[in-house]
C-alpha atoms as a PDB file:
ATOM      1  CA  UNK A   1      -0.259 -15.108 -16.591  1.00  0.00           C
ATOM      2  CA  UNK A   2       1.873 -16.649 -14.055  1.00  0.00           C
ATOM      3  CA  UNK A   3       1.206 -16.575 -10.405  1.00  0.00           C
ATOM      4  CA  UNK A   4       2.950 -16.771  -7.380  1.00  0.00           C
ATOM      5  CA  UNK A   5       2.738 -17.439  -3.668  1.00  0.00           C
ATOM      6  CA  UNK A   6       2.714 -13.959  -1.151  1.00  0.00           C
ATOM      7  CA  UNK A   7       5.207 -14.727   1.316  1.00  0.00           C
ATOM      8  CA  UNK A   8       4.465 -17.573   3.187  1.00  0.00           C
ATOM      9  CA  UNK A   9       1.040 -17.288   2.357  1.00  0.00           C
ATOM     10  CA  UNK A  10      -1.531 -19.639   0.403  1.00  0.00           C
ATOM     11  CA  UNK A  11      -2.943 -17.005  -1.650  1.00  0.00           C
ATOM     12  CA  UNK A  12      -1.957 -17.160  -5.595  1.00  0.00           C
ATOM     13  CA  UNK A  13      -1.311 -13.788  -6.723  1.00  0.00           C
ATOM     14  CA  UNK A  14      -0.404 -12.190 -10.526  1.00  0.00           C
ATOM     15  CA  UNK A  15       3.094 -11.569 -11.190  1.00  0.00           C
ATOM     16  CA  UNK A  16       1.075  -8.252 -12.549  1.00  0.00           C
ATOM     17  CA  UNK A  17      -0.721  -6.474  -9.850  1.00  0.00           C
ATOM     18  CA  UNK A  18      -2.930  -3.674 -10.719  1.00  0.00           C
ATOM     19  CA  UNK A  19      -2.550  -0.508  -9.516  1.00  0.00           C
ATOM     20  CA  UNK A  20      -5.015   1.591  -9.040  1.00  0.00           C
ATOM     21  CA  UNK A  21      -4.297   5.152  -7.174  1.00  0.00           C
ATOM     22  CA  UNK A  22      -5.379   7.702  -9.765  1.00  0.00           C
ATOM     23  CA  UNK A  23      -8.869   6.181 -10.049  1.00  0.00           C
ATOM     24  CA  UNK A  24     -11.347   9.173  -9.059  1.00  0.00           C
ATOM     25  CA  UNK A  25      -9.388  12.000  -9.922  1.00  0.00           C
ATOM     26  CA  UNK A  26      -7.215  11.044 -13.162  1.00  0.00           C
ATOM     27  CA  UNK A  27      -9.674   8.251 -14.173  1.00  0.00           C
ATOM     28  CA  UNK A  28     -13.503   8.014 -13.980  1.00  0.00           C
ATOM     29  CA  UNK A  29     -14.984   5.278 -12.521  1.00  0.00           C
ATOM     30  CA  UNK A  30     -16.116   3.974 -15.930  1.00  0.00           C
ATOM     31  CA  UNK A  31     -12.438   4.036 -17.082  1.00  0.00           C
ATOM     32  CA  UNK A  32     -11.827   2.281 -14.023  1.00  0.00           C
ATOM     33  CA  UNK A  33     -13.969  -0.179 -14.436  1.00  0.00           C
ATOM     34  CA  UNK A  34     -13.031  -0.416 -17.965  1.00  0.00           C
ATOM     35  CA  UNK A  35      -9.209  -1.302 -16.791  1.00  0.00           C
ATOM     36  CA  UNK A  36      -9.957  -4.052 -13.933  1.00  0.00           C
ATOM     37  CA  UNK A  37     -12.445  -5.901 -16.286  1.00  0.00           C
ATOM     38  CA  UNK A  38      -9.332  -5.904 -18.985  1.00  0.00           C
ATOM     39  CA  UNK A  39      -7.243  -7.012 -16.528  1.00  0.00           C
ATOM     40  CA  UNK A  40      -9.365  -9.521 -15.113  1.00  0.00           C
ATOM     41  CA  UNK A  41      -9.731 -10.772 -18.797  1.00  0.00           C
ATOM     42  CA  UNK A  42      -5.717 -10.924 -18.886  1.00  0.00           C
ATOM     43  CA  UNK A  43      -5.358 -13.735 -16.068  1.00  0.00           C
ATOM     44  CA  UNK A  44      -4.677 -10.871 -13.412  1.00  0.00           C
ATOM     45  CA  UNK A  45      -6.233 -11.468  -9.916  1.00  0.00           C
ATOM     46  CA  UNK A  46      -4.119  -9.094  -7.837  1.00  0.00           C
ATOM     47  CA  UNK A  47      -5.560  -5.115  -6.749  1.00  0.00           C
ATOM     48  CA  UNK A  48      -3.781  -2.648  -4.792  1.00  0.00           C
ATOM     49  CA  UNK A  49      -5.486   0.212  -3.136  1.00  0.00           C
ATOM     50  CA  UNK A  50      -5.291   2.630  -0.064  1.00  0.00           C
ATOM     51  CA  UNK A  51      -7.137   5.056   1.829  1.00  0.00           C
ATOM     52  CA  UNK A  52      -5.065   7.601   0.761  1.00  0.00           C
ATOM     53  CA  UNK A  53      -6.418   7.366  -3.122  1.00  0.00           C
ATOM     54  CA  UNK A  54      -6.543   8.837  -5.296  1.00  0.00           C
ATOM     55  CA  UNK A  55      -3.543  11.247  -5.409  1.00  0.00           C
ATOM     56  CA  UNK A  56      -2.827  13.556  -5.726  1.00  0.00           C
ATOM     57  CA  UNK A  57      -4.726  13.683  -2.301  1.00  0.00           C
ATOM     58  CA  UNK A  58      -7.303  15.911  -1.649  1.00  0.00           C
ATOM     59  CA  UNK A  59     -10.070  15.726   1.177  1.00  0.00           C
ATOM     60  CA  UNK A  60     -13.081  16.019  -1.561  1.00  0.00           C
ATOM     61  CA  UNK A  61     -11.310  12.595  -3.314  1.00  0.00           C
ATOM     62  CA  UNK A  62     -10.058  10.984  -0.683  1.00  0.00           C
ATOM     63  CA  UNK A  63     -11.154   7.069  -0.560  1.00  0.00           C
ATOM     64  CA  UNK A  64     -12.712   7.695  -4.251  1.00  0.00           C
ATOM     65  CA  UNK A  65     -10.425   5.117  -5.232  1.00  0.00           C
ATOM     66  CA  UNK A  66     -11.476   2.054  -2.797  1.00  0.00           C
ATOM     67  CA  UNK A  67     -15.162   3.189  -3.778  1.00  0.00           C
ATOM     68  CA  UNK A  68     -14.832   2.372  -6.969  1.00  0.00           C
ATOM     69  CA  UNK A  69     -13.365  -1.134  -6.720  1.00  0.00           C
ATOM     70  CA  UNK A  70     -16.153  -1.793  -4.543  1.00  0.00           C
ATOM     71  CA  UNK A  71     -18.993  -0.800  -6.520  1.00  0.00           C
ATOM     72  CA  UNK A  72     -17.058  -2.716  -9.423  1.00  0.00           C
ATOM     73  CA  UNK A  73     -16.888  -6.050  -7.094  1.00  0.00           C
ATOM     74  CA  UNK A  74     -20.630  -5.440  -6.437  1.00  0.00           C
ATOM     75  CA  UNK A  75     -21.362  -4.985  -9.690  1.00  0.00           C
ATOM     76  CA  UNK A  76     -19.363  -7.840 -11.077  1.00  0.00           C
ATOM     77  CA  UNK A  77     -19.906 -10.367  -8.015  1.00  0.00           C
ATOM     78  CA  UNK A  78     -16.523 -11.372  -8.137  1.00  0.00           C
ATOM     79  CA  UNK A  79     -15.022 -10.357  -4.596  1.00  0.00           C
ATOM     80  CA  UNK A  80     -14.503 -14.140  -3.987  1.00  0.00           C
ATOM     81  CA  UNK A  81     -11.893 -14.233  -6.709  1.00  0.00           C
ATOM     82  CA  UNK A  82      -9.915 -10.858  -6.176  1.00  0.00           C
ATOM     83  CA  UNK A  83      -6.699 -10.588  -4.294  1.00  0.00           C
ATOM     84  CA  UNK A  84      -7.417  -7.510  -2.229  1.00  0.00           C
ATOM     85  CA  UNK A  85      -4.784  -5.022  -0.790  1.00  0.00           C
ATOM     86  CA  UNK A  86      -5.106  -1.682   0.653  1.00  0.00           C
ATOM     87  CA  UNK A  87      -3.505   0.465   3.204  1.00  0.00           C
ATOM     88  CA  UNK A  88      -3.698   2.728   5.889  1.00  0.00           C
ATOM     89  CA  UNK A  89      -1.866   5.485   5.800  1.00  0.00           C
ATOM     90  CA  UNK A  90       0.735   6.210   8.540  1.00  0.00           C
ATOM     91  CA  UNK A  91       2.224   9.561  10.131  1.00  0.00           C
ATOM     92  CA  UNK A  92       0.928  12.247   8.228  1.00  0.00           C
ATOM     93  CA  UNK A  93      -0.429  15.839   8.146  1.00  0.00           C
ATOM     94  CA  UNK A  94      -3.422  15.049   6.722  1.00  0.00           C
ATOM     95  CA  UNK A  95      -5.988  15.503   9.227  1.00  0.00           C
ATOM     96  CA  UNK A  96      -8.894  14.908   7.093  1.00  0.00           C
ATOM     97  CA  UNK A  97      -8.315  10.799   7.309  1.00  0.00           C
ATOM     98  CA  UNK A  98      -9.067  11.236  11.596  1.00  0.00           C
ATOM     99  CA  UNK A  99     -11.964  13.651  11.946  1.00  0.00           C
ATOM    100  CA  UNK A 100      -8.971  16.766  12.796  1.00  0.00           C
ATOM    101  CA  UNK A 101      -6.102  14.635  14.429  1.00  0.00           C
ATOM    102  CA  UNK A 102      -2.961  13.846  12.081  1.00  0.00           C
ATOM    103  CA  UNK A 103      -2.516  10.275  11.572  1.00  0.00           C
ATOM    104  CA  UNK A 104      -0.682   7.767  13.255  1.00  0.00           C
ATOM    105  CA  UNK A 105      -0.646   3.897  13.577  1.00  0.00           C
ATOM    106  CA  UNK A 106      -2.105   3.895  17.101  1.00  0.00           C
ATOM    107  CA  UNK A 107      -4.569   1.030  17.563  1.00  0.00           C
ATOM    108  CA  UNK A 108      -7.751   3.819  17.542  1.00  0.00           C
ATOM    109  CA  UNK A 109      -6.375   5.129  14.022  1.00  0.00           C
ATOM    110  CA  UNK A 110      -6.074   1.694  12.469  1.00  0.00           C
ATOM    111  CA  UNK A 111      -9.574   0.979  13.663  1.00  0.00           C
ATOM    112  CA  UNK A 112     -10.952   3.827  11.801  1.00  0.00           C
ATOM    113  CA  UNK A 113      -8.701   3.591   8.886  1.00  0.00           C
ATOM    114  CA  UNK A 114     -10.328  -0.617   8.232  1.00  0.00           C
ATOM    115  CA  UNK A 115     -13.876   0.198   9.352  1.00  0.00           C
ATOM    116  CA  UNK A 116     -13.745   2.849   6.759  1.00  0.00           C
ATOM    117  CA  UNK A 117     -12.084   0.847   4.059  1.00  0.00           C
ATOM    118  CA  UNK A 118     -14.126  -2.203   4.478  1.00  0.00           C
ATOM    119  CA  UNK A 119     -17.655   0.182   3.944  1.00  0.00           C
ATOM    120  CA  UNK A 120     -15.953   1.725   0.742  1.00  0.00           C
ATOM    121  CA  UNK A 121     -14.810  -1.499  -0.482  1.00  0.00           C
ATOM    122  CA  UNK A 122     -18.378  -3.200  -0.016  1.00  0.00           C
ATOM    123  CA  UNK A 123     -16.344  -6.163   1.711  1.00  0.00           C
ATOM    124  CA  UNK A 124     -16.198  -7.377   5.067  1.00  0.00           C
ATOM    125  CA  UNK A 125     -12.766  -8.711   4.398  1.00  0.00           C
ATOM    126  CA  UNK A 126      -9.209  -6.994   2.797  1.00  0.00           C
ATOM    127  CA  UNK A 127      -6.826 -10.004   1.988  1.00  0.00           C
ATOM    128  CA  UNK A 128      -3.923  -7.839   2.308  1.00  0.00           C
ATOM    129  CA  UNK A 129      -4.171  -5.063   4.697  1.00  0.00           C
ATOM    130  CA  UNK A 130      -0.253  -2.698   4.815  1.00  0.00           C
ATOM    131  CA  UNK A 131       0.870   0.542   6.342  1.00  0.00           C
ATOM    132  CA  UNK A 132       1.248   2.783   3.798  1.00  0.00           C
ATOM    133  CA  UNK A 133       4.193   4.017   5.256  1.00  0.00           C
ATOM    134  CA  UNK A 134       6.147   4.374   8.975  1.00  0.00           C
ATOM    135  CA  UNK A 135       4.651   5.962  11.697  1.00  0.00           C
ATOM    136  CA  UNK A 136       8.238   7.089  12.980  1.00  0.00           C
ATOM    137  CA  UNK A 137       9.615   9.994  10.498  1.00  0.00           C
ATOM    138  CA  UNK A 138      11.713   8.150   7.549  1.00  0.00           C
ATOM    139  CA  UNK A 139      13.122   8.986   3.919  1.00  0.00           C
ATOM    140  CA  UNK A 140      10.283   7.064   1.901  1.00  0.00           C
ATOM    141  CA  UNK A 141       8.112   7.832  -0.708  1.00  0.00           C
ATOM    142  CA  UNK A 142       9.845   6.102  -3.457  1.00  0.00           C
ATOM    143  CA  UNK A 143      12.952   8.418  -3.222  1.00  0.00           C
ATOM    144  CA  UNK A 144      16.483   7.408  -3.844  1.00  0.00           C
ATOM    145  CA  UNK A 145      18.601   8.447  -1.054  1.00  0.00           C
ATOM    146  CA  UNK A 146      22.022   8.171  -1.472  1.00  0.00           C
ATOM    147  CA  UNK A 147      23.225   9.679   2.113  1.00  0.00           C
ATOM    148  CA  UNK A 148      21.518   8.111   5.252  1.00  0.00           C
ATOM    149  CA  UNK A 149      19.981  11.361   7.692  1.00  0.00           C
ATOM    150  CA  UNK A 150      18.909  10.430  11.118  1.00  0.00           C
ATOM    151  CA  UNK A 151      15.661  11.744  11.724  1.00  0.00           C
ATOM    152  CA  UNK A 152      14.876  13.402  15.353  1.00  0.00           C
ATOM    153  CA  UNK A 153      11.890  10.553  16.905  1.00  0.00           C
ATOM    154  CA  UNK A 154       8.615  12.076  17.243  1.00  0.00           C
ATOM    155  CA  UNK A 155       7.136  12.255  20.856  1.00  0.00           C
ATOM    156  CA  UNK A 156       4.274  10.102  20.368  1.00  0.00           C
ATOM    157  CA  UNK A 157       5.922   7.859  18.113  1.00  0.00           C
ATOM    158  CA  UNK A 158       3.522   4.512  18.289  1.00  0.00           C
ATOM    159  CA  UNK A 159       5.599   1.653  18.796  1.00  0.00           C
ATOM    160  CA  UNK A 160       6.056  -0.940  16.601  1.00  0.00           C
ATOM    161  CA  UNK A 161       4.489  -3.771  18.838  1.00  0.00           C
ATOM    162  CA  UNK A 162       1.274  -1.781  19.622  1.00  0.00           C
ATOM    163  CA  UNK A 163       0.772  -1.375  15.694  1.00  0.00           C
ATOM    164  CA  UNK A 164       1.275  -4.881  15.212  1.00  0.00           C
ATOM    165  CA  UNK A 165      -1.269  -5.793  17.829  1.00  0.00           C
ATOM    166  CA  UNK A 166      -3.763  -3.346  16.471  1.00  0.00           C
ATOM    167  CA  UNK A 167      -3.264  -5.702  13.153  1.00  0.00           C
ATOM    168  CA  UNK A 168      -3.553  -8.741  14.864  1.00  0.00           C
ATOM    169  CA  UNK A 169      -6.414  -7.540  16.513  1.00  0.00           C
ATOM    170  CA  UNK A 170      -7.797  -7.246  12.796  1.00  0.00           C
ATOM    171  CA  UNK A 171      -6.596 -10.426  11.580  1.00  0.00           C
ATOM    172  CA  UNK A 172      -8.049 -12.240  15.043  1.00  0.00           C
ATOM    173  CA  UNK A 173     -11.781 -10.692  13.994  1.00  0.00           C
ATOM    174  CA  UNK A 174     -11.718 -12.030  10.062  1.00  0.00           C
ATOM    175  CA  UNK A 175     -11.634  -8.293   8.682  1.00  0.00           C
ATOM    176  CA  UNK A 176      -8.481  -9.169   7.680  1.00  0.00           C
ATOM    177  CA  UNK A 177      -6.122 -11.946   6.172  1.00  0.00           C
ATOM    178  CA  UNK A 178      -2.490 -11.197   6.398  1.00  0.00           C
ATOM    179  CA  UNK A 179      -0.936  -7.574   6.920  1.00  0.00           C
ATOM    180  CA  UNK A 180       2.229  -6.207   5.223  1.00  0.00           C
ATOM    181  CA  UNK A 181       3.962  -2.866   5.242  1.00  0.00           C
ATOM    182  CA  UNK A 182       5.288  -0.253   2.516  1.00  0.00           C
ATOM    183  CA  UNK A 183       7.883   2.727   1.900  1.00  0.00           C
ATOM    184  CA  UNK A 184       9.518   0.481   4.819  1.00  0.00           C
ATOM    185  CA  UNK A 185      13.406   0.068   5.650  1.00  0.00           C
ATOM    186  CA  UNK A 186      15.509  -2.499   6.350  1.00  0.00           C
ATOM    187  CA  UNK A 187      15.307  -1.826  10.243  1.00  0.00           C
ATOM    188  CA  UNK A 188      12.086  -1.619  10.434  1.00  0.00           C
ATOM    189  CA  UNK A 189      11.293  -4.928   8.591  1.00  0.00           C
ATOM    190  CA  UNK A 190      13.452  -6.633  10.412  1.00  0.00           C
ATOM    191  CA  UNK A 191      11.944  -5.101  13.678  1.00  0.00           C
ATOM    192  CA  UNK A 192       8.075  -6.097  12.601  1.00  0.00           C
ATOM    193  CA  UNK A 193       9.397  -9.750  12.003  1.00  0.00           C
ATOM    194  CA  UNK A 194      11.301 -10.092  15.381  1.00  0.00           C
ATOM    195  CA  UNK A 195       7.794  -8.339  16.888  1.00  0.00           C
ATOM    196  CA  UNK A 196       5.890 -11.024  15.483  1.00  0.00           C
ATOM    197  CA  UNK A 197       8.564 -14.137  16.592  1.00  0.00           C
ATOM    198  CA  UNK A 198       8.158 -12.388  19.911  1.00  0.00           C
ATOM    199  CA  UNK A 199       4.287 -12.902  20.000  1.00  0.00           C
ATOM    200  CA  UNK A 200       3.166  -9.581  19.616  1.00  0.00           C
ATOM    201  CA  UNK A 201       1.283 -10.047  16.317  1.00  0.00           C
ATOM    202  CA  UNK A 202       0.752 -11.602  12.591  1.00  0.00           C
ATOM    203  CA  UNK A 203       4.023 -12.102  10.852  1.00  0.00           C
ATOM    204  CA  UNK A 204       3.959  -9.476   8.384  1.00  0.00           C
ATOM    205  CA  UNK A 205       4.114 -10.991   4.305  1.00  0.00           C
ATOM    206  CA  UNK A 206       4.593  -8.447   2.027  1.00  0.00           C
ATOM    207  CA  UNK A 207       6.402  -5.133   1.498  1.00  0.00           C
ATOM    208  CA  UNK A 208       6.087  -2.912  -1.448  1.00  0.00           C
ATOM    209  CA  UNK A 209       8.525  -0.229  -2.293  1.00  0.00           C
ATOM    210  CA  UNK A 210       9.651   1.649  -5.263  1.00  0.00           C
ATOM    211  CA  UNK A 211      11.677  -0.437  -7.425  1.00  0.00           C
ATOM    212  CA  UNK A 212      13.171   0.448 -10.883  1.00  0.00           C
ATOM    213  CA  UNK A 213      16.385   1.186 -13.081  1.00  0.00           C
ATOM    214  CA  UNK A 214      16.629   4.240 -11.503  1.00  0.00           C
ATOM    215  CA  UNK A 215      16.353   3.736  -7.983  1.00  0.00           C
ATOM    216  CA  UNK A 216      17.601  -0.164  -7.178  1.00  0.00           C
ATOM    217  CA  UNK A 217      18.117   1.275  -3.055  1.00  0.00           C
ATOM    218  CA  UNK A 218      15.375  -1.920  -2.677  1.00  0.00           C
ATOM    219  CA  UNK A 219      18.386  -4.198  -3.410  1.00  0.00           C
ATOM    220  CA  UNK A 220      21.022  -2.651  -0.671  1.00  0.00           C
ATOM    221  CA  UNK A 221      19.682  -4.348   2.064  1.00  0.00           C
ATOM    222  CA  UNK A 222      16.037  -5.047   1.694  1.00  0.00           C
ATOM    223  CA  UNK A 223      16.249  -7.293  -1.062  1.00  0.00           C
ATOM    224  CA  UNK A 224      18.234  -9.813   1.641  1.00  0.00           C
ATOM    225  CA  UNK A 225      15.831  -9.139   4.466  1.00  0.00           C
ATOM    226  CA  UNK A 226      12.936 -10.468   2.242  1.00  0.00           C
ATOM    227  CA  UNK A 227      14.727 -12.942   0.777  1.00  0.00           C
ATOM    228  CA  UNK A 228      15.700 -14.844   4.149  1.00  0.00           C
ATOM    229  CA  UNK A 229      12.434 -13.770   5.741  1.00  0.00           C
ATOM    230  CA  UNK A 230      10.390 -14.416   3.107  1.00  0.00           C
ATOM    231  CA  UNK A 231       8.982 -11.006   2.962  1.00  0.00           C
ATOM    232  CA  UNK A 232       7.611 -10.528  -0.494  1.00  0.00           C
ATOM    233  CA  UNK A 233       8.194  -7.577  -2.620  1.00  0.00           C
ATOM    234  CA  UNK A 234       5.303  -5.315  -4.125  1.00  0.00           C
ATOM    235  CA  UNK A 235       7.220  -3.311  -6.684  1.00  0.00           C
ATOM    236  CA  UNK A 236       5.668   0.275  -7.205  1.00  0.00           C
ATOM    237  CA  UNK A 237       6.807   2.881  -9.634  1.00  0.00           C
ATOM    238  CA  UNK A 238       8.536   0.063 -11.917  1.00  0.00           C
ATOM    239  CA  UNK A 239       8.634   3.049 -14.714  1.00  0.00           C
ATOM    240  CA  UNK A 240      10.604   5.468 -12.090  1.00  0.00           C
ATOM    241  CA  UNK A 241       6.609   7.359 -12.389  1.00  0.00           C
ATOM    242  CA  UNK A 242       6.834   7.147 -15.980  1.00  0.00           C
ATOM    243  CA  UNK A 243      10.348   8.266 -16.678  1.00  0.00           C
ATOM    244  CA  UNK A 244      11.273   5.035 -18.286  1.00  0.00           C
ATOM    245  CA  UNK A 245       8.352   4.973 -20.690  1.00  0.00           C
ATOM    246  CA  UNK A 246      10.103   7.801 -22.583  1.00  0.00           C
ATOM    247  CA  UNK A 247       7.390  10.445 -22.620  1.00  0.00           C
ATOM    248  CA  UNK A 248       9.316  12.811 -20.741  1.00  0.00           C
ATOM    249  CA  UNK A 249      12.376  12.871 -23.123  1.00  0.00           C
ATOM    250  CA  UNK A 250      14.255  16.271 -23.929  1.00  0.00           C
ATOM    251  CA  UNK A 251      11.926  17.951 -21.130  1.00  0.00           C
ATOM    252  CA  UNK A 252       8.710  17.132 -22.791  1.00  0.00           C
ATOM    253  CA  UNK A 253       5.601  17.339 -21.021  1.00  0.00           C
ATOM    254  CA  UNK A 254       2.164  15.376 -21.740  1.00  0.00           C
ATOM    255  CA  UNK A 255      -0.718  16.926 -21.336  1.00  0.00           C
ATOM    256  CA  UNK A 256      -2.689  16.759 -18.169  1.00  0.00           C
ATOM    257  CA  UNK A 257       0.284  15.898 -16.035  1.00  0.00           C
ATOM    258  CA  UNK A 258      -0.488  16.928 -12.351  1.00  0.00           C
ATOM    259  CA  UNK A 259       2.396  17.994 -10.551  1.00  0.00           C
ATOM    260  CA  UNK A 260       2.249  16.568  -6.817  1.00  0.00           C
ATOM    261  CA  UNK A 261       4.262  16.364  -3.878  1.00  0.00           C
ATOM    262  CA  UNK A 262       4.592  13.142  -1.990  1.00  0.00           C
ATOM    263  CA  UNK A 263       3.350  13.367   1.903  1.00  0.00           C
END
């Protein structure tokens, strides 16, 4: 297995991250289980989970995901040598995450999303702690876009610096190590990195975005931005969601596939 730095971090992670969103819905936790101890086995150090999980969301599964990994750290006693990344989801309709409200990446939210997280994950510390996605309204989601569309700015739109303080916050108390973002654009990389130069916050490590043979939109303009700002990438969907595996040739369909539609 090889391993690499995170940004311009110290921590060694897989080239091979596991991913781990269906795990509670699609997967028991015994197959779960089952799959991290396999990787473990394989040289791979690196999870990657989220509030959100497992998808397709639903209230009644929500957070299954990070509960498993935790009860499989527990169980294993190995939380001291696994990578840890989840996320907190960002502007959403889902008002099951906030007790009614629809989420956003105002300080409060991000305070409920961790404390939440950390009691699933049976940690007191994530390593790697992202938004899941903007909190301003953006094309994301692993799409391809070929035509940029202006968005109209939500009223309360939480500002970028008051979502990177929240983190810092976080980072300040030990709950977490370094923070990075996801389903992220150019601009808005660029503006969390300027944010932190400015002293509002923790310089931001990581971002992970689709990236595939089918959508390459990563290497437009992102793929500089991380490069000179040493942003590392966290490729999702490298099998364009399994279209590159082949099973859906000549508009086949395996069984048990769950249509969903992203948030």
């Amino acid at each position: 297995m090889e391993y690499r730095s995170l940004g311009r971090t110290d921590l060694s992670v897989s080239s091979i991250c596991l991913g781990t969103m269906t795990w509670g819905q699609q997967n028991t936790e015994a197959e779960g289980h089952e799959q991290m101890d396999y990787a473990f086995e394989q040289g791979v150090n690196f999870l990657d989970t989220a509030e959100l999980y497992s998808i397709p969301p639903k209230p009644e599964t929500q957070g299954s995901t990070e509960r498993i990994i935790g009860n499989w750290m527990k169980a294993r006693g190995n939380r001291d040598k696994v990578i840890l990344a989840s996320k907190v989801v960002g502007r959403n309709g889902l008002t099951w995450f906030r007790d009614g409200a629809k989420p956003t990446l105002s300080r409060a939210h991000i305070r409920d999303a961790i404390e939440k997280s950390l009691k699933r994950l049976q940690t007191d510390y994530i390593d790697l702690y992202q938004l899941h996605s903007p909190d301003r309204h953006v094309t994301q989601w692993g799409s391809n876009p070929t035509v940029y569309r202006h968005p109209e700015p939500a009223a309360d739109e939480v500002p970028i610096e008051e979502t990177l303080a929240a983190l810092g916050e976080l980072v300040q108390e030990g709950k977490v190590r370094h923070v990075g973002l996801s389903n992220e654009t150019a601009w808005g990389t660029t503006r969390f990195v300027a944010a932190s130069e400015a002293g509002k916050g923790p310089r931001v490590v990581s971002i992970q975005n689709a990236y595939n043979l089918l959508n390459r939109t990563f290497e437009v303009n992102l793929a500089e931005v991380a490069m000179r700002e040493q942003v590392g990438l966290l490729v999702y969907s490298p099998l364009a969601q399994g279209y590159l595996s082949g099973k859906y040739q000549k508009g086949a369909r395996p069984a048990g596939v769950q249509a969903w539609r992203p948030l």
